[in-house]
Protein backbone atom coordinates (compact mmCIF):
# COMPACT_ATOMS: atom_id res chain seq x y z
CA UNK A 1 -24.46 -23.64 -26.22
CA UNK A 2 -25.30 -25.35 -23.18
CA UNK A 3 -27.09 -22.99 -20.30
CA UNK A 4 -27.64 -23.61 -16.62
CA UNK A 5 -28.92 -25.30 -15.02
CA UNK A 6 -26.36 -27.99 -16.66
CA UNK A 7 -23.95 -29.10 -14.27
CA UNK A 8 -20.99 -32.42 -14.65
CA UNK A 9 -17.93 -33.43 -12.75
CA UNK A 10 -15.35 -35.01 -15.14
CA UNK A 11 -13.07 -37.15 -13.50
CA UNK A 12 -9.79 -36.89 -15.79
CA UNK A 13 -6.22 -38.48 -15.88
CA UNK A 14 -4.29 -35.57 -16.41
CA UNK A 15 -1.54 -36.48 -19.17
CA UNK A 16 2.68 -35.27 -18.34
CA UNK A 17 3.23 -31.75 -19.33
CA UNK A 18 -0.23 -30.87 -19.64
CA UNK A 19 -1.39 -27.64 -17.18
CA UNK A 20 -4.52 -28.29 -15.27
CA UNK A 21 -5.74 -25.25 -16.60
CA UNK A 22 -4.91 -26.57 -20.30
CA UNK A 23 -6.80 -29.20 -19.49
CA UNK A 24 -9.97 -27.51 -18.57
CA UNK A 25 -9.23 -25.17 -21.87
CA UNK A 26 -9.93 -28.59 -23.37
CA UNK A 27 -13.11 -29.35 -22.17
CA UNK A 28 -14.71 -26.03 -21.92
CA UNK A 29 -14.08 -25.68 -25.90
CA UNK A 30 -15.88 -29.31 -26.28
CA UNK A 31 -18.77 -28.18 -24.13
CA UNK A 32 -18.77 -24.84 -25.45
CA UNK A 33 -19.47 -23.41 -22.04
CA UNK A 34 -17.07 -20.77 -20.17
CA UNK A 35 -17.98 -21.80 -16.59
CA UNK A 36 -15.59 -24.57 -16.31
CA UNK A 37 -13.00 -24.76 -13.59
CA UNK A 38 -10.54 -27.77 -11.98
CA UNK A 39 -10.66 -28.62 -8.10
CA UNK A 40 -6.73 -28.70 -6.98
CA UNK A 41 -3.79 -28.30 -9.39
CA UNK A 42 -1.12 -30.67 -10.60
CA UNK A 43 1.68 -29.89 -12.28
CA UNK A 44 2.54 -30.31 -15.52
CA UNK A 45 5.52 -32.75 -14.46
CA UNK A 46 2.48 -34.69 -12.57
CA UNK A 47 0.05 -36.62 -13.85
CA UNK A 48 -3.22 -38.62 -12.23
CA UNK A 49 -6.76 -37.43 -11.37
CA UNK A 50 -8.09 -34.40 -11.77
CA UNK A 51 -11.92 -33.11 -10.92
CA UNK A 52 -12.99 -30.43 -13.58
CA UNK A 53 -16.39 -29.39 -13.29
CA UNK A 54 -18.83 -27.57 -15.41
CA UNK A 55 -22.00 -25.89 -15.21
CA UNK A 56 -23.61 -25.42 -11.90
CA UNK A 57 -21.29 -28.08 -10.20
CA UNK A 58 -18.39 -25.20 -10.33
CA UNK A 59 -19.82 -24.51 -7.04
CA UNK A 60 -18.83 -28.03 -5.49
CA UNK A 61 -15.11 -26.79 -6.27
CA UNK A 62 -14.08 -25.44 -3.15
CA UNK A 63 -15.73 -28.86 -1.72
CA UNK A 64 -13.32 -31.29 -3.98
CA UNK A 65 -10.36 -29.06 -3.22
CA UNK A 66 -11.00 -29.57 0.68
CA UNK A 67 -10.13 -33.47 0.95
CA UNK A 68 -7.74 -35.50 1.43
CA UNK A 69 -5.64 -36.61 -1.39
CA UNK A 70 -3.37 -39.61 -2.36
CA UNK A 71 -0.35 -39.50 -4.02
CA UNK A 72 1.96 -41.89 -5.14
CA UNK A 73 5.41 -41.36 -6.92
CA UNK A 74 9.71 -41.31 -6.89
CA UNK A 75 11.83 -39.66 -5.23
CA UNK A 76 15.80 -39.22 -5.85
CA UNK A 77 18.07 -38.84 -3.15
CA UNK A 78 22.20 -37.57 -3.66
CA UNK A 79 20.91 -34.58 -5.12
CA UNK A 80 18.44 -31.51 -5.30
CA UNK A 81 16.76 -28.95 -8.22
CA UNK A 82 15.75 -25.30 -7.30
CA UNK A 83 12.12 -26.58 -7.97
CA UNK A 84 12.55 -29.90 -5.93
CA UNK A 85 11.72 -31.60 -9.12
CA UNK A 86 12.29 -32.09 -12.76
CA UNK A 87 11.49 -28.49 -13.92
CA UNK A 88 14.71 -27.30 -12.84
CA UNK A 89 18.27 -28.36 -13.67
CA UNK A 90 19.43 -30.98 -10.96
CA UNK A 91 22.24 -30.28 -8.55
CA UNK A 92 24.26 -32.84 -7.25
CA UNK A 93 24.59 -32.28 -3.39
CA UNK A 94 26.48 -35.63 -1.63
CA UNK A 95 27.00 -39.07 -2.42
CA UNK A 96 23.54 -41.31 -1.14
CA UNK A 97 25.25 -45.03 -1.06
CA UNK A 98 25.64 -45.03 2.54
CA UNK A 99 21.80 -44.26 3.06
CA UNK A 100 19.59 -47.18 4.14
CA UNK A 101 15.95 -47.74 4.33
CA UNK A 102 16.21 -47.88 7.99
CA UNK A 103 17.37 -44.27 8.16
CA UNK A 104 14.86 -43.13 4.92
CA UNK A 105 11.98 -44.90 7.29
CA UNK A 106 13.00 -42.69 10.30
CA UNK A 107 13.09 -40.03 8.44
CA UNK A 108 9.66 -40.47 6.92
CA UNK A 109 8.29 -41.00 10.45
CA UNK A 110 9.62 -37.34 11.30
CA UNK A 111 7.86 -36.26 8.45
CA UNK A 112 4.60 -37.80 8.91
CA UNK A 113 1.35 -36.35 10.92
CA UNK A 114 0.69 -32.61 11.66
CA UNK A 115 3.78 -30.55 10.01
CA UNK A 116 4.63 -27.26 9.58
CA UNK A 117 5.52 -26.94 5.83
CA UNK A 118 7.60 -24.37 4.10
CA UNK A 119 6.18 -24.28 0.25
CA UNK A 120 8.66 -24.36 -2.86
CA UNK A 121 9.41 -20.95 -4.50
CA UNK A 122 8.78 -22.40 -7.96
CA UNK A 123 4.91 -22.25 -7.17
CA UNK A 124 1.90 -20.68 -7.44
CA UNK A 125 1.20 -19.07 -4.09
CA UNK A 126 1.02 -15.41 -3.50
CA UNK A 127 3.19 -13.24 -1.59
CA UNK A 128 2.40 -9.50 -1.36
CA UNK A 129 -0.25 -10.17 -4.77
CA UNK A 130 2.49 -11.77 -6.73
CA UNK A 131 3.13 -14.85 -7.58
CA UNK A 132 6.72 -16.56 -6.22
CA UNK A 133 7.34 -18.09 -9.08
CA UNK A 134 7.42 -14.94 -10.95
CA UNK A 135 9.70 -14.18 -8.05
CA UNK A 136 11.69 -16.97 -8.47
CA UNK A 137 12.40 -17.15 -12.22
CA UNK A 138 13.40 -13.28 -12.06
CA UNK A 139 16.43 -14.59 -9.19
CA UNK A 140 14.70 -13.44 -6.25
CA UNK A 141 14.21 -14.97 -2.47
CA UNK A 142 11.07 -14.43 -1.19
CA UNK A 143 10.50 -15.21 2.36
CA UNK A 144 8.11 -18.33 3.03
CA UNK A 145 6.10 -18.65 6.25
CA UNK A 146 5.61 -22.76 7.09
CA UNK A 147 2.57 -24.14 6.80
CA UNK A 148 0.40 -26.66 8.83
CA UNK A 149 -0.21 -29.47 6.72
CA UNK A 150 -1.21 -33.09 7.68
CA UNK A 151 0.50 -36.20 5.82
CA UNK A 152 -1.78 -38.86 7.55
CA UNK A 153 0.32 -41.90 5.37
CA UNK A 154 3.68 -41.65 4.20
CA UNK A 155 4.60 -45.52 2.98
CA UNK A 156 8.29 -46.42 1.04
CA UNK A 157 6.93 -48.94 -1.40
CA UNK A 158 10.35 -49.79 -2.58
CA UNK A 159 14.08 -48.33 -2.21
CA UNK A 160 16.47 -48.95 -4.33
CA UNK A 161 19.02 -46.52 -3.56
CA UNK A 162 19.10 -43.39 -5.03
CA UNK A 163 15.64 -44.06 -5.89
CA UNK A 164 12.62 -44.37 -3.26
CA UNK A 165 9.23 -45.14 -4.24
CA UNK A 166 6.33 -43.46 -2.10
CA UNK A 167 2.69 -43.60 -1.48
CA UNK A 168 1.56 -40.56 0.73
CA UNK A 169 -1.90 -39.57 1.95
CA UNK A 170 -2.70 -35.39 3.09
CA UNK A 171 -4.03 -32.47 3.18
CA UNK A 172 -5.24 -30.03 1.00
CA UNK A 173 -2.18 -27.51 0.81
CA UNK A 174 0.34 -30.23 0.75
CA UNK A 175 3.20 -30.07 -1.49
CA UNK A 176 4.67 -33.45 -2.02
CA UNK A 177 8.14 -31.35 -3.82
CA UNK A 178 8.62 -30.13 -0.42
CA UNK A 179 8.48 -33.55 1.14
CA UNK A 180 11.18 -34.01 -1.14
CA UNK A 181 13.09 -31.56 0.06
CA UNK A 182 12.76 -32.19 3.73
CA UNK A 183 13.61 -35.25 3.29
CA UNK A 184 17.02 -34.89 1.42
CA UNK A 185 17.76 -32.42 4.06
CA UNK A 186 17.00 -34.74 6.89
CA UNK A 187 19.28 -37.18 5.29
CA UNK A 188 22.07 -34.46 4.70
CA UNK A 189 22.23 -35.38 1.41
CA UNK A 190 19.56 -33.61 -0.88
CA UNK A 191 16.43 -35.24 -2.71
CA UNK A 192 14.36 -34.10 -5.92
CA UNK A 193 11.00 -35.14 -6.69
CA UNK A 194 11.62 -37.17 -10.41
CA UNK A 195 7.77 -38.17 -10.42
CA UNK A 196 4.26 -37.75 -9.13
CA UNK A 197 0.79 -39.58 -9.51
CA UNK A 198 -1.87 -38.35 -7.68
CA UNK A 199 -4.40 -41.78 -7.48
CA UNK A 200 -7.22 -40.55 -4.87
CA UNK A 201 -9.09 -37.01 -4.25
CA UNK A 202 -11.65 -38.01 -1.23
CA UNK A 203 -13.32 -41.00 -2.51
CA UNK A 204 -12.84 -39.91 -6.23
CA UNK A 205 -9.96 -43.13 -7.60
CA UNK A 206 -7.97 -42.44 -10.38
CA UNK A 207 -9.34 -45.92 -11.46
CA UNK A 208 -12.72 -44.11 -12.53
CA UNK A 209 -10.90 -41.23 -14.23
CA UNK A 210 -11.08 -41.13 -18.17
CA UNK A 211 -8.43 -40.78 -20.62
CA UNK A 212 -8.69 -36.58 -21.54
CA UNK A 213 -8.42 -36.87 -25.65
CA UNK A 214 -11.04 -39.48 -25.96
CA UNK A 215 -13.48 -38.04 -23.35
CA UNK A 216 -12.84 -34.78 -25.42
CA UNK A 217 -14.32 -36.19 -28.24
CA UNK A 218 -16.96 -37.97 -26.98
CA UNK A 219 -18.12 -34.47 -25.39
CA UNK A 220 -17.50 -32.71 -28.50
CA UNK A 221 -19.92 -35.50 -30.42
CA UNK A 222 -22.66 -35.27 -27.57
CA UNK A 223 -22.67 -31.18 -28.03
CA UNK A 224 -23.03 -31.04 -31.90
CA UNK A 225 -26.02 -33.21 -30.95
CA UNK A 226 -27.51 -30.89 -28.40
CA UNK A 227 -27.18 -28.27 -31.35
């Protein structure tokens, strides 16, 4: 077993329908170590980059989680899901055809800069020590206070009604499902998030991340060696 004063940052493309957290299950049993932690969840529905560090460099956590971070992704508009995205059964809420990228663009521009935020109930923030989604999948409302966020870029790559294509850039805090939301409701017509990439955390690119299974191994193959 590996002691301090080891420290590594992994950079790792987390696979769909993985947990963050399963994914740092995965590399803590290859390094054999228990002080392993990730720097910003995604969820499962999301994949892209994701910082787990080990070791000392658990400290640096709070750092990662503090920047900026990139995003790119679809969006569906003409309908809605209690989770603003895939987890949850989708709703149909008004039909989209009339909706143009003129009005998605002005929309966007509303949406863009120093917001106030309201988070999605199927999350992991805590209200009163519990969690809302515990909230939520019991049936229950729990009041959400809006948050200050900062989307610095929200671009429309491509719109091809119901479907818009998005690259966003914000804070820490930021919940792109939300977005989402907002938007659909801006729109009077509802929106879901159907997928999410996150491609940048600071100046860490999803570019340099590795593939999780492989890098799994190749960590499990450099600790029997250190045995």
């Amino acid at each position: 077993m590996q002691q301090e004063p080891y420290g590594e940052v992994f950079l790792i493309n987390k696979p769909l329908d993985w947990t963050s957290f399963d994914v740092v299950r995965k590399v803590r049993n290859a390094l054999r170590i228990k002080k392993v932690g990730h720097a910003g969840t995604l969820d499962p529905l999301a994949t892209g980059l994701l910082i787990v560090c080990a070791g000392k460099m658990t400290k640096q956590i709070d750092s990662f989680m503090g920047q900026e971070k990139e995003y790119t992704g679809t969006f569906v508009i003409g309908a809605t899901t209690d989770s603003f995205d895939l987890e949850q059964p989708i709703i149909p809420v008004a039909d989209p055809s009339h909706v143009t990228l003129a009005q998605v663009k002005k929309v966007v521009s509303e949406l863009t800069g120093d917001i106030l935020q309201i988070p999605p109930m199927h999350s992991a923030i805590k209200v009163d020590g519990k969690r809302v989604y515990e909230s939520a999948r019991q049936g229950k409302v729990v009041k959400m206070d809006p948050r200050p966020v900062t989307v610095s870029e929200f671009e429309i790559t491509k719109f091809e009604n119901p479907i818009i294509e998005f690259r966003i850039v914000c804070s820490k805090g930021t919940y792109i499902r939300s977005l989402a939301r907002d938007l659909g409701e801006k729109l009077n017509v509802g929106a879901y998030m159907s997928s999410l990439c996150r491609t940048r955390i600071g100046n860490f690119k999803l570019s340099e991340a590795h593939e999780l299974l492989p890098l799994v191994e190749e960590i499990k193959a450099r600790t029997n060696e250190d045995l």
